[in-house]
C-alpha atoms as a PDB file:
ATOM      1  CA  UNK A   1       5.950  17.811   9.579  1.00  0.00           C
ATOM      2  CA  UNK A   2       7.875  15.059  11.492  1.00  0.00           C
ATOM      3  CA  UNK A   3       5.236  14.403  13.396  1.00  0.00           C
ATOM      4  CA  UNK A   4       3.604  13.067   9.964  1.00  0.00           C
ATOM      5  CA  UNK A   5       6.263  11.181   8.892  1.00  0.00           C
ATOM      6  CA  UNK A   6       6.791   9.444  11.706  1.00  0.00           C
ATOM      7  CA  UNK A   7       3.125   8.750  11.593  1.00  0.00           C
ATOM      8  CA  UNK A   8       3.490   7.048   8.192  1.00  0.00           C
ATOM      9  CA  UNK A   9       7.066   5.262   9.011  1.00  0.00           C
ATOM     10  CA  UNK A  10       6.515   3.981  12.013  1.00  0.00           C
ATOM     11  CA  UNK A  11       4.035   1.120  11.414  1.00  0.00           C
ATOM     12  CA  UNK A  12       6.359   0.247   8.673  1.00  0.00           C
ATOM     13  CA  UNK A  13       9.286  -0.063  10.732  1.00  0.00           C
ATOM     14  CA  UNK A  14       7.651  -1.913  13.298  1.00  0.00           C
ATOM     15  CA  UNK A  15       6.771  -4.654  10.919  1.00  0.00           C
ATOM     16  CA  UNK A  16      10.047  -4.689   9.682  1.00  0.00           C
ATOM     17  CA  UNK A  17      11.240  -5.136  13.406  1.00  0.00           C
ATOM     18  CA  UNK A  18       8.602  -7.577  13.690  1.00  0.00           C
ATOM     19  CA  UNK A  19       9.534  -9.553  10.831  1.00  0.00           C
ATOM     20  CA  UNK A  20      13.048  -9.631  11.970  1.00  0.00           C
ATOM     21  CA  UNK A  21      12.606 -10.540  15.179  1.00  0.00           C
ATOM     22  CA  UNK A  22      10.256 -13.638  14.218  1.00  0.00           C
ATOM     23  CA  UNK A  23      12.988 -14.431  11.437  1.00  0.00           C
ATOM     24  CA  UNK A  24      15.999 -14.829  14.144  1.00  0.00           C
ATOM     25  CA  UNK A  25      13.507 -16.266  16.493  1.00  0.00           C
ATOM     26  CA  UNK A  26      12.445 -19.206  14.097  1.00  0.00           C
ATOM     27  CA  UNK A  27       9.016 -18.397  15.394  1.00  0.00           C
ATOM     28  CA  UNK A  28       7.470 -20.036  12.056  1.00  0.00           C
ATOM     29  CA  UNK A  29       8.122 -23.137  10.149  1.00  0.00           C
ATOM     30  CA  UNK A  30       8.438 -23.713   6.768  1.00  0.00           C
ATOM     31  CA  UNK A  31       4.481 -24.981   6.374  1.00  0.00           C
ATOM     32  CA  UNK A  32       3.290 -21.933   8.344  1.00  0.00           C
ATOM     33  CA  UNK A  33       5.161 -19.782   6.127  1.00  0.00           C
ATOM     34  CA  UNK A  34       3.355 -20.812   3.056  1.00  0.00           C
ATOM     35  CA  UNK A  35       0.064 -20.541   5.038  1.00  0.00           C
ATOM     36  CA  UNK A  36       1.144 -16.764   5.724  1.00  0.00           C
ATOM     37  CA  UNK A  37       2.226 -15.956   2.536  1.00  0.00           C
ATOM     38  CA  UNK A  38      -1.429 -17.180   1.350  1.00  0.00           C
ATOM     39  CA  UNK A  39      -3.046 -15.487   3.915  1.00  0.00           C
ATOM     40  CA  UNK A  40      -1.477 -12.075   2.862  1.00  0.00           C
ATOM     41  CA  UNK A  41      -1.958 -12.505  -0.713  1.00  0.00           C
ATOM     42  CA  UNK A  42      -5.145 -13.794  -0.583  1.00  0.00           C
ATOM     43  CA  UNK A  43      -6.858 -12.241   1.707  1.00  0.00           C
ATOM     44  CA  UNK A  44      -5.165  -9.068   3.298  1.00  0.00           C
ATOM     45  CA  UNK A  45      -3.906  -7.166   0.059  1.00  0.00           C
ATOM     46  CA  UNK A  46      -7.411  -7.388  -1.721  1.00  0.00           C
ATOM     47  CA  UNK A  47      -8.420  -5.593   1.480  1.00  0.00           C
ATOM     48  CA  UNK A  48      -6.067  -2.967   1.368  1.00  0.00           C
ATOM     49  CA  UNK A  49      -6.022  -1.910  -2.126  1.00  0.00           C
ATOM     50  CA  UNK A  50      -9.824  -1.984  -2.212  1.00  0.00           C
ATOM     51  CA  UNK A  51      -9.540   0.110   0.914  1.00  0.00           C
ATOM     52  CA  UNK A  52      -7.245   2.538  -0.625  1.00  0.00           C
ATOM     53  CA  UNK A  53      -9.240   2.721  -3.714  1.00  0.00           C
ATOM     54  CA  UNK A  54     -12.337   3.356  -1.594  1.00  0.00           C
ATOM     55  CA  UNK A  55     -10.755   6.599  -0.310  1.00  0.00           C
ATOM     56  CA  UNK A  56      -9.153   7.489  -3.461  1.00  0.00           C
ATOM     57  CA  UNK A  57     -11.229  11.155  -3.879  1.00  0.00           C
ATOM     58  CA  UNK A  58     -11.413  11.376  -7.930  1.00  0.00           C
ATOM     59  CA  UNK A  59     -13.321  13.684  -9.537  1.00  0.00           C
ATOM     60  CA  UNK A  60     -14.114  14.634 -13.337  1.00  0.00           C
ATOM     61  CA  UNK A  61     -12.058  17.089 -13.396  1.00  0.00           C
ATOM     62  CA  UNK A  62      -8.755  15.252 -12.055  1.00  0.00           C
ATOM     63  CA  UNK A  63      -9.272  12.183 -13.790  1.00  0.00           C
ATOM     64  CA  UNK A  64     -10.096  13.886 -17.290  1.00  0.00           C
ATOM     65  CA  UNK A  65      -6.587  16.213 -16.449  1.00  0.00           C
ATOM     66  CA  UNK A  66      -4.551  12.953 -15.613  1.00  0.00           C
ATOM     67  CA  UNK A  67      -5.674  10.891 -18.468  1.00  0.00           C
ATOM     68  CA  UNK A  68      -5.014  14.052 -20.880  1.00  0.00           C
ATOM     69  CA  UNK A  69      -0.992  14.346 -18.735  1.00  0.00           C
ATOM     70  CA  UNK A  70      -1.026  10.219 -18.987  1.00  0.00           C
ATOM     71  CA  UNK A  71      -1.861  10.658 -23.054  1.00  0.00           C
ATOM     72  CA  UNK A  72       0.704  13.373 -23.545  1.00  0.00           C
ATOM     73  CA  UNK A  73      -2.173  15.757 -24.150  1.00  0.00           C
ATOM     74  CA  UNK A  74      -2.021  19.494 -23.956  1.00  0.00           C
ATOM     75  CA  UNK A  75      -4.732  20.991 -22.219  1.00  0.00           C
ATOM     76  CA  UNK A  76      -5.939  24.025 -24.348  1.00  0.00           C
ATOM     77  CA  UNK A  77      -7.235  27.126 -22.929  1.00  0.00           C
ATOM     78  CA  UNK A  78     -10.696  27.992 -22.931  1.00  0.00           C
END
C-alpha cells in the first residue's frame, strides 16, 4: 500500500523540488517563462487529459448508474 502511494507522490514531489530549485536558481527569465507556461497549456495538458480519457474504462452500465447518482435518480429494482 505505500509502495503505491509513493508510486503516485513521488513524481509529484519531484516536480515540486524541481520547480523550486529552478525558482531559487533563476534558471528562467521572465520571456522563457511565458514560453513555458504556453508550452504546458498548449501543448502538454491536451496530451494528458486526452491520455487519461483514453484509459478512462466506461461502460453502459457505469455511465447509465453515474448519470442516474449525478441526476439524483433512484435506481429501481428489477
Amino acid at each position: 500500500m505505500v509502495i503505491k502511494i509513493l508510486e503516485m507522490a513521488l513524481p509529484v514531489l519531484i516536480m515540486l523540488g524541481l520547480g523550486y530549485f529552478c525558482k531559487a536558481k533563476n534558471v528562467f527569465d521572465e520571456k522563457g517563462l511565458l514560453g513555458l507556461k504556453a508550452f504546458i497549456s498548449n501543448i502538454t495538458l491536451p496530451v494528458v487529459l486526452f491520455n487519461a480519457f483514453l484509459r478512462t474504462d466506461v461502460t453502459l452500465t457505469s455511465s447509465t448508474s453515474m448519470t442516474r447518482s449525478v441526476a439524483g435518480y433512484k435506481s429501481s429494482p428489477l
